[in-house]
N, C-alpha and C. Protein backbone atom coordinates (compact mmCIF):
# COMPACT_ATOMS: atom_id res chain seq x y z
N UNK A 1 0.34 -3.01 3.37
CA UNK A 1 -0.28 -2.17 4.36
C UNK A 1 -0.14 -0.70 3.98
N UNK A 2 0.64 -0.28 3.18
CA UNK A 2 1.18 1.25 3.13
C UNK A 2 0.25 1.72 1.99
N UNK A 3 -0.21 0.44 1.23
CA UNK A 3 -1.08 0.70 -0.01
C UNK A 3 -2.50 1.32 0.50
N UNK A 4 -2.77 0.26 1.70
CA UNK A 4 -4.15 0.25 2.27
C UNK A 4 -4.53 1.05 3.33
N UNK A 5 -3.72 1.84 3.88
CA UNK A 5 -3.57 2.25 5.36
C UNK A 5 -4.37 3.64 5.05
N UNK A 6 -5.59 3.47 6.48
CA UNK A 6 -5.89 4.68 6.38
C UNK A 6 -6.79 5.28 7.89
N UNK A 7 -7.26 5.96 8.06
CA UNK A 7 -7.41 6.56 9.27
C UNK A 7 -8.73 7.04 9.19
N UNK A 8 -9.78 6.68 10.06
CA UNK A 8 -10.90 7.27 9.93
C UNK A 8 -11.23 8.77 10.37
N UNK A 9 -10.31 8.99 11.34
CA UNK A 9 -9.83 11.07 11.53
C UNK A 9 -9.98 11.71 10.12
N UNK A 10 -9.54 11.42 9.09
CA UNK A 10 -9.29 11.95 8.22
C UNK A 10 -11.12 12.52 7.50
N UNK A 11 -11.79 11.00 7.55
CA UNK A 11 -13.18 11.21 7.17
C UNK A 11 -14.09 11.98 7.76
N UNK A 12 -13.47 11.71 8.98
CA UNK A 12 -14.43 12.41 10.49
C UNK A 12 -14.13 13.92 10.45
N UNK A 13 -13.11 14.14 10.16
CA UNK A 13 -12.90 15.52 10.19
C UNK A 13 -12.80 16.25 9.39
N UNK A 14 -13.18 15.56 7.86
CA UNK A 14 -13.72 16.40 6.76
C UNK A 14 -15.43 16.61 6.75
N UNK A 15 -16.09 15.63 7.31
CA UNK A 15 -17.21 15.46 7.68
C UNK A 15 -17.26 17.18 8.73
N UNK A 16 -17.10 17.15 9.55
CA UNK A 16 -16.93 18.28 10.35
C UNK A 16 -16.13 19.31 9.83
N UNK A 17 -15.47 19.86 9.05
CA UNK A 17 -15.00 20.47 8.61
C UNK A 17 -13.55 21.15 9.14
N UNK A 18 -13.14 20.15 9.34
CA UNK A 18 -12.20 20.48 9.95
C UNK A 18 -10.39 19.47 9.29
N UNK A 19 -9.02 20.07 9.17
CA UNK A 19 -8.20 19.66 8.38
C UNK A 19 -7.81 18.90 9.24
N UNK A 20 -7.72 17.66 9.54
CA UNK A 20 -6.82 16.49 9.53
C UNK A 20 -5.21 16.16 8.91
N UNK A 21 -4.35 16.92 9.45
CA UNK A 21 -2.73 15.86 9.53
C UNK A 21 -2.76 14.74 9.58
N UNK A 22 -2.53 13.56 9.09
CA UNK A 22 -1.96 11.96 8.86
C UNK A 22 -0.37 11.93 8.70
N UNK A 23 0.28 11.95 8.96
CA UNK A 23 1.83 11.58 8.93
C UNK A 23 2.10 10.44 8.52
N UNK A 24 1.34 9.69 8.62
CA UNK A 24 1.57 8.00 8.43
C UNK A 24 1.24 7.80 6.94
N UNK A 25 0.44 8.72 6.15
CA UNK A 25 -0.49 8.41 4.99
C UNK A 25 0.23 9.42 4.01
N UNK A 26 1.32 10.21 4.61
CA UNK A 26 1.73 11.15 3.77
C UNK A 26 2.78 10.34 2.73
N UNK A 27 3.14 10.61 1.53
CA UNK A 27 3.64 10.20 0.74
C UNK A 27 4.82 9.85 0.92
N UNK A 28 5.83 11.14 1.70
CA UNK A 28 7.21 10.69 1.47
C UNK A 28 7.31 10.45 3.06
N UNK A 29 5.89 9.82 3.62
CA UNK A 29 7.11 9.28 5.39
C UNK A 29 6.20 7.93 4.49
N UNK A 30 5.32 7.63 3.69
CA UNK A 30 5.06 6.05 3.28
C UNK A 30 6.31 5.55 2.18
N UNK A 31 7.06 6.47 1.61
CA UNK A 31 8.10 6.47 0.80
C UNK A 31 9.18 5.82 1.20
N UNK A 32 9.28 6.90 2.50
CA UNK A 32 10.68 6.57 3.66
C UNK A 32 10.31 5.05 4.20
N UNK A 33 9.29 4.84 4.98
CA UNK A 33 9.14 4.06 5.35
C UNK A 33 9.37 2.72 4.13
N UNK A 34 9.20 2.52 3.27
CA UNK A 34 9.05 1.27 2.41
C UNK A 34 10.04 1.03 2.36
N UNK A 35 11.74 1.91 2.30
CA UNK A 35 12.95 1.93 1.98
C UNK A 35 14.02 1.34 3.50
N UNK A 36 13.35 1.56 4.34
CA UNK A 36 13.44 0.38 6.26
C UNK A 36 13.07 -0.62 5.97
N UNK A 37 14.46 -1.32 6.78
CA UNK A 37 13.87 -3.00 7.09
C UNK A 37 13.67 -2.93 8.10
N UNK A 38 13.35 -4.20 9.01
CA UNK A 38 12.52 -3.87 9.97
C UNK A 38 13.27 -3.83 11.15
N UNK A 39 14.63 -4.20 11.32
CA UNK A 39 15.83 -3.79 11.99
C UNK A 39 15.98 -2.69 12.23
N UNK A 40 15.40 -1.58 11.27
CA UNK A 40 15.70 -0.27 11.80
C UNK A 40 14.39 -0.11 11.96
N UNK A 41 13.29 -0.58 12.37
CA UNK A 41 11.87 0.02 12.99
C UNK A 41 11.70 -0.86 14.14
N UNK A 42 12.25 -1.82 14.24
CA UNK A 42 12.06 -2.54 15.49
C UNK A 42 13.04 -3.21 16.75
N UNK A 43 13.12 -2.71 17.36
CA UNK A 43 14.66 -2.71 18.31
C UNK A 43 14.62 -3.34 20.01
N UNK A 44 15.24 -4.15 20.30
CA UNK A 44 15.06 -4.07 21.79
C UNK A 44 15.85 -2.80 23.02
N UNK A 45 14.87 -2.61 23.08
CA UNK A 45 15.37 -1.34 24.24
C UNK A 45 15.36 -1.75 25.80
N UNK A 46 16.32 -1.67 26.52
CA UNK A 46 16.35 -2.32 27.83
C UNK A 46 15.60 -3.83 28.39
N UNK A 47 14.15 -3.89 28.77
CA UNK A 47 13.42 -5.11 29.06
C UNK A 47 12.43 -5.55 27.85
N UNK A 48 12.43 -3.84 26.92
CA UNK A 48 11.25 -4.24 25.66
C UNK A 48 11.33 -4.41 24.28
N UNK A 49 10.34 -4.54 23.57
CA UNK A 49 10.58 -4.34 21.90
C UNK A 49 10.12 -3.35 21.98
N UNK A 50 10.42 -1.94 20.91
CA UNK A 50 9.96 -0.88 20.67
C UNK A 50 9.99 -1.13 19.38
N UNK A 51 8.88 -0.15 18.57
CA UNK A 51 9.11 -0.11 17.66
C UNK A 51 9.15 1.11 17.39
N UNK A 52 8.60 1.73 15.83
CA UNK A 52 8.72 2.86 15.19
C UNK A 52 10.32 3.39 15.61
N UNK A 53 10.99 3.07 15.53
CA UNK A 53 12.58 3.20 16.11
C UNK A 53 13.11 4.34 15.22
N UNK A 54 12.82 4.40 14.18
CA UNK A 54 13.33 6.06 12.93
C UNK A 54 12.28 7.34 13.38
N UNK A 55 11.14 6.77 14.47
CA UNK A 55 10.92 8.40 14.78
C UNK A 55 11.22 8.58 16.29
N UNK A 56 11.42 7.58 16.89
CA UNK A 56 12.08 8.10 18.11
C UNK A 56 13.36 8.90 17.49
N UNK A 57 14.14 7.96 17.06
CA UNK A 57 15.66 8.89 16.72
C UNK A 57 15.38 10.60 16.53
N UNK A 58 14.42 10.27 15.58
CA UNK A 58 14.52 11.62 15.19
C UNK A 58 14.09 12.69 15.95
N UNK A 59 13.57 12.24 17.49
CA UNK A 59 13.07 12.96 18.41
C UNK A 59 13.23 12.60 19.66
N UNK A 60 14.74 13.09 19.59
CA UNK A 60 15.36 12.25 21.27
C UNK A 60 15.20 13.18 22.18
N UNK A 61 14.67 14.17 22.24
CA UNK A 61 14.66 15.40 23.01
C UNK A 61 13.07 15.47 23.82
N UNK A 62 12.08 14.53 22.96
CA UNK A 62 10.62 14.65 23.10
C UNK A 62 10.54 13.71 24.21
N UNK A 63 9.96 13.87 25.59
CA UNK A 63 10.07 13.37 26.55
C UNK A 63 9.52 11.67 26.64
N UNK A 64 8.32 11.68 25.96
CA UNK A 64 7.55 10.79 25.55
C UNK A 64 8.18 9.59 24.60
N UNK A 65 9.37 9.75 24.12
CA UNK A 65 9.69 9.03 22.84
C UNK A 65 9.80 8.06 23.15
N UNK A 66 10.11 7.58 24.25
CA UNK A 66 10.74 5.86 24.64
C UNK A 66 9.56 5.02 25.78
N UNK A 67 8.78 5.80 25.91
CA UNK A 67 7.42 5.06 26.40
C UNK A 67 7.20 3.94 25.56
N UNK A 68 7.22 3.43 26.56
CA UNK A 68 6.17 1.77 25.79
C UNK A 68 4.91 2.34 24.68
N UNK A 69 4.75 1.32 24.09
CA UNK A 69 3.90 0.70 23.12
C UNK A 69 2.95 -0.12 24.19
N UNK A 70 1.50 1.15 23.95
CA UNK A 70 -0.21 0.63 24.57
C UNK A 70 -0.62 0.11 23.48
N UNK A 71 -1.65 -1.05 23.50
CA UNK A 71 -2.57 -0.95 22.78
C UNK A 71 -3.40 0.22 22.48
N UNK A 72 -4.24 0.61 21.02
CA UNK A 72 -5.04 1.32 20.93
C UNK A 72 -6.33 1.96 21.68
N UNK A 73 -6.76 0.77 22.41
CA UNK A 73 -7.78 0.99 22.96
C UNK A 73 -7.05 1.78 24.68
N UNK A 74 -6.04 1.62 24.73
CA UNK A 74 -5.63 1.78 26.26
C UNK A 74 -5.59 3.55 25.41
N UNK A 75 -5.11 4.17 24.62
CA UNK A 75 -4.73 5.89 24.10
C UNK A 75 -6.04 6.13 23.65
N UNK A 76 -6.89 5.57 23.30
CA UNK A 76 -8.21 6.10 22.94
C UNK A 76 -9.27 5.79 24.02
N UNK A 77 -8.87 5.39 25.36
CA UNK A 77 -10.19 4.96 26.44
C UNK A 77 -10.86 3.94 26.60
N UNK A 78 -10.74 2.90 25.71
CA UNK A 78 -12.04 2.23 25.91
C UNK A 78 -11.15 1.15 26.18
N UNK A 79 -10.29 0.76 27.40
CA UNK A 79 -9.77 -0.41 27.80
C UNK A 79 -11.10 -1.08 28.35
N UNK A 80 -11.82 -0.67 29.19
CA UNK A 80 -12.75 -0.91 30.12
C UNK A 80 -13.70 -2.14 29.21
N UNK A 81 -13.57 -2.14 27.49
CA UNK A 81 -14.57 -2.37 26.80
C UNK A 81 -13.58 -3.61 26.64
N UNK A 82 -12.21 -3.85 26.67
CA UNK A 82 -11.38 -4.85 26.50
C UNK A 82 -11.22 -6.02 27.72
N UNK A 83 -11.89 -5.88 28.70
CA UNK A 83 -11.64 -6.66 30.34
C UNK A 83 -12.94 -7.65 29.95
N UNK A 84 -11.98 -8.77 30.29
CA UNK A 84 -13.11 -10.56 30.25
C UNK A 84 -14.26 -10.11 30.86
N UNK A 85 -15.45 -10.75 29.90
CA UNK A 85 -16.66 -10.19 30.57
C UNK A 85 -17.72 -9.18 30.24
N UNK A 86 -16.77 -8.41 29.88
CA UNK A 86 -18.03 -6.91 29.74
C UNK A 86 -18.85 -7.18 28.97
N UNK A 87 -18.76 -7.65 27.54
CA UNK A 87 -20.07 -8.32 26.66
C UNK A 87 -20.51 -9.36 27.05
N UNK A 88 -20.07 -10.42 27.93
CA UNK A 88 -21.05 -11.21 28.56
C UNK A 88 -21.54 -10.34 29.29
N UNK A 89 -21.96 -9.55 30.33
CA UNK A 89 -22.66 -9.17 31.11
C UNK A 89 -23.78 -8.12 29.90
N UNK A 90 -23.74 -7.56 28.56
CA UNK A 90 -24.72 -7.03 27.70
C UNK A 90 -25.20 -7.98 26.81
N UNK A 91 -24.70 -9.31 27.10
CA UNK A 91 -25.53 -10.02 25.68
C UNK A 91 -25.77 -11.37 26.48
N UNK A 92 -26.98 -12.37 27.21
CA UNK A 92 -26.69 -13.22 27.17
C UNK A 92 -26.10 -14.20 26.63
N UNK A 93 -25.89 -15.58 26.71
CA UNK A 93 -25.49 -16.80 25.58
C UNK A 93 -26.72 -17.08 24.65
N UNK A 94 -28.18 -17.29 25.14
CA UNK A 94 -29.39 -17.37 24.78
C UNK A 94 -29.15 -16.62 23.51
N UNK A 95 -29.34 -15.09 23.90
CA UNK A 95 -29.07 -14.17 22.62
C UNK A 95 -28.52 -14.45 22.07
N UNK A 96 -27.29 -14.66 22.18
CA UNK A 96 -25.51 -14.18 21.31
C UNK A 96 -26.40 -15.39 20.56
N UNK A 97 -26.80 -16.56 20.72
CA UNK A 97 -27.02 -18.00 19.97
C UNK A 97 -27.93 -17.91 19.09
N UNK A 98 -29.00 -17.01 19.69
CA UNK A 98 -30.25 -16.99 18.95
C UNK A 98 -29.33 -15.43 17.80
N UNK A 99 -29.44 -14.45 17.79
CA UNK A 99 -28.84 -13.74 17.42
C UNK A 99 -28.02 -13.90 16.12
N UNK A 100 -26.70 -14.62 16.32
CA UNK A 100 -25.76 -14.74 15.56
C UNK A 100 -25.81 -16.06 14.61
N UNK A 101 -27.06 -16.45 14.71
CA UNK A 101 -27.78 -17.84 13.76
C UNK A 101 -29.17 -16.55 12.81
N UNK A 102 -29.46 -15.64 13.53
CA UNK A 102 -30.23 -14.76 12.66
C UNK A 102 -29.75 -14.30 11.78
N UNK A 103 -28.60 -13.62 12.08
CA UNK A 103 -27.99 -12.55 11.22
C UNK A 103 -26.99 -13.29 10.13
N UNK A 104 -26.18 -14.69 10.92
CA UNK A 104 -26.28 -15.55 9.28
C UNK A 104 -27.07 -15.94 8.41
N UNK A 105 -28.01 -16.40 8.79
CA UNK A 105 -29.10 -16.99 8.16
C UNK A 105 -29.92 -15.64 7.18
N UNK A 106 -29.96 -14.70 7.72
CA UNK A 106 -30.44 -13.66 6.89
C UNK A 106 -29.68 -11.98 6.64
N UNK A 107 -28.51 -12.45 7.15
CA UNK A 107 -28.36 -10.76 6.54
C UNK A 107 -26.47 -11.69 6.20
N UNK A 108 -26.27 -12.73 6.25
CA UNK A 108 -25.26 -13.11 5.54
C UNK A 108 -23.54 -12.81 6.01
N UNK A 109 -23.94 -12.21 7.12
CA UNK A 109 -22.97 -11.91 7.92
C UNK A 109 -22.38 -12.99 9.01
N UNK A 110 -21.14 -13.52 9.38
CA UNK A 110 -20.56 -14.36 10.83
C UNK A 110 -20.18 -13.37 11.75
N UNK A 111 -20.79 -13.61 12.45
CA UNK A 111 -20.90 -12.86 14.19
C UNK A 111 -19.53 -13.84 14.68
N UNK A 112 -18.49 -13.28 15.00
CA UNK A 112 -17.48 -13.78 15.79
C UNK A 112 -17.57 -14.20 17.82
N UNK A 113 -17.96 -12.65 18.10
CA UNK A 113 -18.35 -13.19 19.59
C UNK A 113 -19.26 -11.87 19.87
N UNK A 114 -19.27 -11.94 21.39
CA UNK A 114 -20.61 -10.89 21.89
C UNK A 114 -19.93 -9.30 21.27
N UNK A 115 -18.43 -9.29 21.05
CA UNK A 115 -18.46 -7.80 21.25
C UNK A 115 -18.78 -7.31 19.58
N UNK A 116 -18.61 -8.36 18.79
CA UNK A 116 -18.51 -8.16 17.44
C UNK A 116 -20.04 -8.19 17.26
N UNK A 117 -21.55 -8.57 17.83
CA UNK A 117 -22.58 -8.77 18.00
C UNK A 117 -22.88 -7.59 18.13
N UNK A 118 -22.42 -6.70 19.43
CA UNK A 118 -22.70 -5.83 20.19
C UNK A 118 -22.55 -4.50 19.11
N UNK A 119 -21.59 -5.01 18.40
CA UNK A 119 -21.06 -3.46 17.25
C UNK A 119 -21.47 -3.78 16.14
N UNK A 120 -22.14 -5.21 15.91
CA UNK A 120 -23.34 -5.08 14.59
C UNK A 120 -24.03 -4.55 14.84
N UNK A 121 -24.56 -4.77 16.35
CA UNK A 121 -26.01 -4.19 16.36
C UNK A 121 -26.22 -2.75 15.79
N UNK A 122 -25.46 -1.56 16.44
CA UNK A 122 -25.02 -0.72 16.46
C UNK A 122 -24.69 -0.52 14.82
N UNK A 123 -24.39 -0.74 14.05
CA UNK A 123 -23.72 -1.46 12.48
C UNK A 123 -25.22 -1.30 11.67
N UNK A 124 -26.33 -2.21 12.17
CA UNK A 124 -27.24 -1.69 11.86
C UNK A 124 -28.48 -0.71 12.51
N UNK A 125 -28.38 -0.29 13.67
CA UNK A 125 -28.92 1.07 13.74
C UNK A 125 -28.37 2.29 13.14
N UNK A 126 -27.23 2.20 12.42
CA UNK A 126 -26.97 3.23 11.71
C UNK A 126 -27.39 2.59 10.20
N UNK A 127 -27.06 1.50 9.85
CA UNK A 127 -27.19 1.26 8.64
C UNK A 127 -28.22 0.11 8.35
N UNK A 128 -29.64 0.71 8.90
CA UNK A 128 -30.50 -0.25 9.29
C UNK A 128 -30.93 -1.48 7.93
N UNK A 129 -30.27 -1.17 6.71
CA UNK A 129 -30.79 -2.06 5.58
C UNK A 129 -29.50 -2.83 5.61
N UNK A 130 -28.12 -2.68 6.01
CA UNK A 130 -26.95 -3.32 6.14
C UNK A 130 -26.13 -2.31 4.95
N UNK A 131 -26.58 -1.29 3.73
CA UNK A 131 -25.82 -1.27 3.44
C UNK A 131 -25.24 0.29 3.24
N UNK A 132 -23.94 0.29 3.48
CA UNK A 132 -23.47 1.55 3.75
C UNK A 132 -22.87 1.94 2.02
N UNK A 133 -23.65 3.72 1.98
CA UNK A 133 -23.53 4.10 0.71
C UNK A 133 -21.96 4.44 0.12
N UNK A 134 -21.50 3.62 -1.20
CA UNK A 134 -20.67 3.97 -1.81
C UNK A 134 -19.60 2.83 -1.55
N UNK A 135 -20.08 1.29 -0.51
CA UNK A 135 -18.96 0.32 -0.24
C UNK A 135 -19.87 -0.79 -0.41
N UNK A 136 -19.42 -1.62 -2.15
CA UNK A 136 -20.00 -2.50 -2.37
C UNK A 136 -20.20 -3.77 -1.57
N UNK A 137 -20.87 -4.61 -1.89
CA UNK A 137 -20.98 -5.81 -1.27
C UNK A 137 -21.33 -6.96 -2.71
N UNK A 138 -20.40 -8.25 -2.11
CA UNK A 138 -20.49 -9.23 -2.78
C UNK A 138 -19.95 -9.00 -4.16
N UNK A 139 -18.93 -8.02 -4.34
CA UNK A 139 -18.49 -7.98 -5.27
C UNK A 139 -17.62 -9.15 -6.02
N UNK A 140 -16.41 -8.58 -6.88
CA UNK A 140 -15.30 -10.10 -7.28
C UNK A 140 -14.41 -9.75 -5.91
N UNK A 141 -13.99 -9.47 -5.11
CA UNK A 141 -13.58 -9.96 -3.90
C UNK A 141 -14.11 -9.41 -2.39
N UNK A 142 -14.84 -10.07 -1.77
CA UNK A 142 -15.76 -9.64 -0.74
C UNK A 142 -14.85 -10.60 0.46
N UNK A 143 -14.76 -9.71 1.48
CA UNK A 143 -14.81 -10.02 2.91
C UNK A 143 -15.46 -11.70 3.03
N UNK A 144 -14.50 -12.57 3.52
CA UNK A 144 -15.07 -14.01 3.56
C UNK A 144 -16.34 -14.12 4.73
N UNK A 145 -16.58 -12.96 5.51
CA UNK A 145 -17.47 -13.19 6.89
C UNK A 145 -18.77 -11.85 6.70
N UNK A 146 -18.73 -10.97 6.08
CA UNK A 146 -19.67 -9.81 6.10
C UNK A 146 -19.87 -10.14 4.57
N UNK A 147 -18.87 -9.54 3.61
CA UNK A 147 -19.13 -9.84 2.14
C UNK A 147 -19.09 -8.61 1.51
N UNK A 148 -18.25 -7.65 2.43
CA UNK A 148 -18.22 -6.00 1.90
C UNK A 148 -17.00 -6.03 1.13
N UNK A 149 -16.84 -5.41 -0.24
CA UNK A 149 -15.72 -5.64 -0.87
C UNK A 149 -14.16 -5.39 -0.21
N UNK A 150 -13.16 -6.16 -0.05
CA UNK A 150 -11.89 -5.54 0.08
C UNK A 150 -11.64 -4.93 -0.84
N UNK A 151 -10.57 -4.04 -0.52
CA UNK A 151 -9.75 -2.77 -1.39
C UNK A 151 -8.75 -3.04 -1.87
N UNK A 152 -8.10 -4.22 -1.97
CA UNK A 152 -6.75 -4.72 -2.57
C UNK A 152 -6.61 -5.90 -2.27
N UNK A 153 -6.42 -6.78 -3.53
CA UNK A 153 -5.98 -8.50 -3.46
C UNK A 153 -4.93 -8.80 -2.19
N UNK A 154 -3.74 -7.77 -1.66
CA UNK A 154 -3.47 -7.82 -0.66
C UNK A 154 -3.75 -8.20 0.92
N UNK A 155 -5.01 -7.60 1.02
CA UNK A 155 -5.84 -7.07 2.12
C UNK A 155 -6.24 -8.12 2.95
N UNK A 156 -5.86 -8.28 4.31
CA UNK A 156 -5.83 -9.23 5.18
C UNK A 156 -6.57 -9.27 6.40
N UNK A 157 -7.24 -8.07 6.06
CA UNK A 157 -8.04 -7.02 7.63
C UNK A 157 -9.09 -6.66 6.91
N UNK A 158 -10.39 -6.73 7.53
CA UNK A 158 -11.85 -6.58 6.62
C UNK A 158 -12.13 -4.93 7.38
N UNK A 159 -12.08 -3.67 7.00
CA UNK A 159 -12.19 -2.38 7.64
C UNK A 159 -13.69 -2.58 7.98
N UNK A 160 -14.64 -3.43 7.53
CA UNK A 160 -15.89 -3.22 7.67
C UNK A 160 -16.14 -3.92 8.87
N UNK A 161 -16.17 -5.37 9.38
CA UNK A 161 -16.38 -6.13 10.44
C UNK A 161 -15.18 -6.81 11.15
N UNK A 162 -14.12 -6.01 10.47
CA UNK A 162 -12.75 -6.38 11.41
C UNK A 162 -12.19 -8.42 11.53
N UNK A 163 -12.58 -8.83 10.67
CA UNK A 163 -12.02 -10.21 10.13
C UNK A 163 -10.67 -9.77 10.07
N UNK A 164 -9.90 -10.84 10.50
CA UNK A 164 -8.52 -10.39 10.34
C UNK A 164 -8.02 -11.92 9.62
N UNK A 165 -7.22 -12.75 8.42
CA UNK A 165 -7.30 -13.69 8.71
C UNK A 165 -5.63 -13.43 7.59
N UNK A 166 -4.44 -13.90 8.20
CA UNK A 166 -3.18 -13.59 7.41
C UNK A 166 -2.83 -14.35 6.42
N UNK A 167 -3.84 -15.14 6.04
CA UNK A 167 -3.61 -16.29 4.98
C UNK A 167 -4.63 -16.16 4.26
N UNK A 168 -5.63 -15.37 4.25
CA UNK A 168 -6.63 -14.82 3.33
C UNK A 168 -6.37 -14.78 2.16
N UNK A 169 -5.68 -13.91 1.80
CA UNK A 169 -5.11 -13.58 0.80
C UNK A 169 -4.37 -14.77 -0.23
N UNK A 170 -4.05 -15.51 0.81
CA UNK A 170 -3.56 -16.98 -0.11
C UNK A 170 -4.33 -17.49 -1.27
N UNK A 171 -5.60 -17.47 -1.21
CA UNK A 171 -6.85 -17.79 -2.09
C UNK A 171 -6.66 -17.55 -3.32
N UNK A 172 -5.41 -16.08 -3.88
CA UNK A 172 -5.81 -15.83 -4.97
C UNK A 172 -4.48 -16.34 -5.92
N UNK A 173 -3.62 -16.78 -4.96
CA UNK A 173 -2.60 -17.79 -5.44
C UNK A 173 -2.41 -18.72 -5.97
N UNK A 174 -3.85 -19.27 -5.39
CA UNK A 174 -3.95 -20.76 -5.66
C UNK A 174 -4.59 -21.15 -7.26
């Protein structure tokens, strides 16, 4: 993960012109970090698991430090997009069926469910031919569900259509 890890802020805000901090991507906290086991990043604290446990320490004074662990979507807003339902109510079943038999059948992609449908669509109104400039496809190791190259024999998380599968990677073992 420390090989692969990266942040789309960084793109977005060179795009805009503007400097982006990563802390996570910097050399010597990916340094520090590789040299922790996970005993010292992951701890039970009163009723919870916390993690990142080496930067609380290092910031016991910061009021915030011992707050729970949100999901992403709860610090960036879009819980509302996470509640049972919401893509059923924008995609019928009709669609999602008719739909996600199209886009295998011809653009070679597996549609997982309505929300992953919902952010192809979107996937191709920006990238209305499917393919986005400078990230191959169908290369010698492609994403088992879209077919956009991964970035390391490692790589267990598809950055392009969000396949996640932890035994992926097993394939090249064998």
């Amino acid at each position: 993960m420390a090989h692969v890890m990266e942040f789309g802020s960084i793109r977005l805000g060179k795009h805009l012109g503007i400097f982006v901090a990563s802390p996570f991507t910097h050399p010597a906290v990916k340094e520090t970090a590789l040299r922790l086991c996970k005993d010292d990043c992951v701890q039970q604290c009163e009723d919870m698991t916390m993690g990142k446990m080496a930067l609380r320490k290092l910031f016991p004074n910061v009021t915030s430090v011992m707050r729970r662990k949100d999901p992403i979507e709860v610090g960036c807003g879009t819980t509302a997009l996470s509640k049972p339902g919401y893509f059923d109510s924008l995609i019928s079943d009709a669609q999602f069926a008719s739909e996600k038999s199209y886009v295998a059948d011809n653009h070679g992609v597996e549609i997982r469910d309505k929300e992953h449908l919902y952010y192809y669509r979107v996937f191709r109104e920006i990238f209305p031919h499917g393919v986005v400039p400078g990230k191959p496809r169908h290369g010698s190791d492609p994403c088992p569900k879209c077919g956009y190259q991964l970035s390391d024999r490692f790589q267990t998380f598809c950055v392009t259509c969000g396949h996640y599968d932890p035994n992926m990677r097993l394939r090249h073992d064998s």
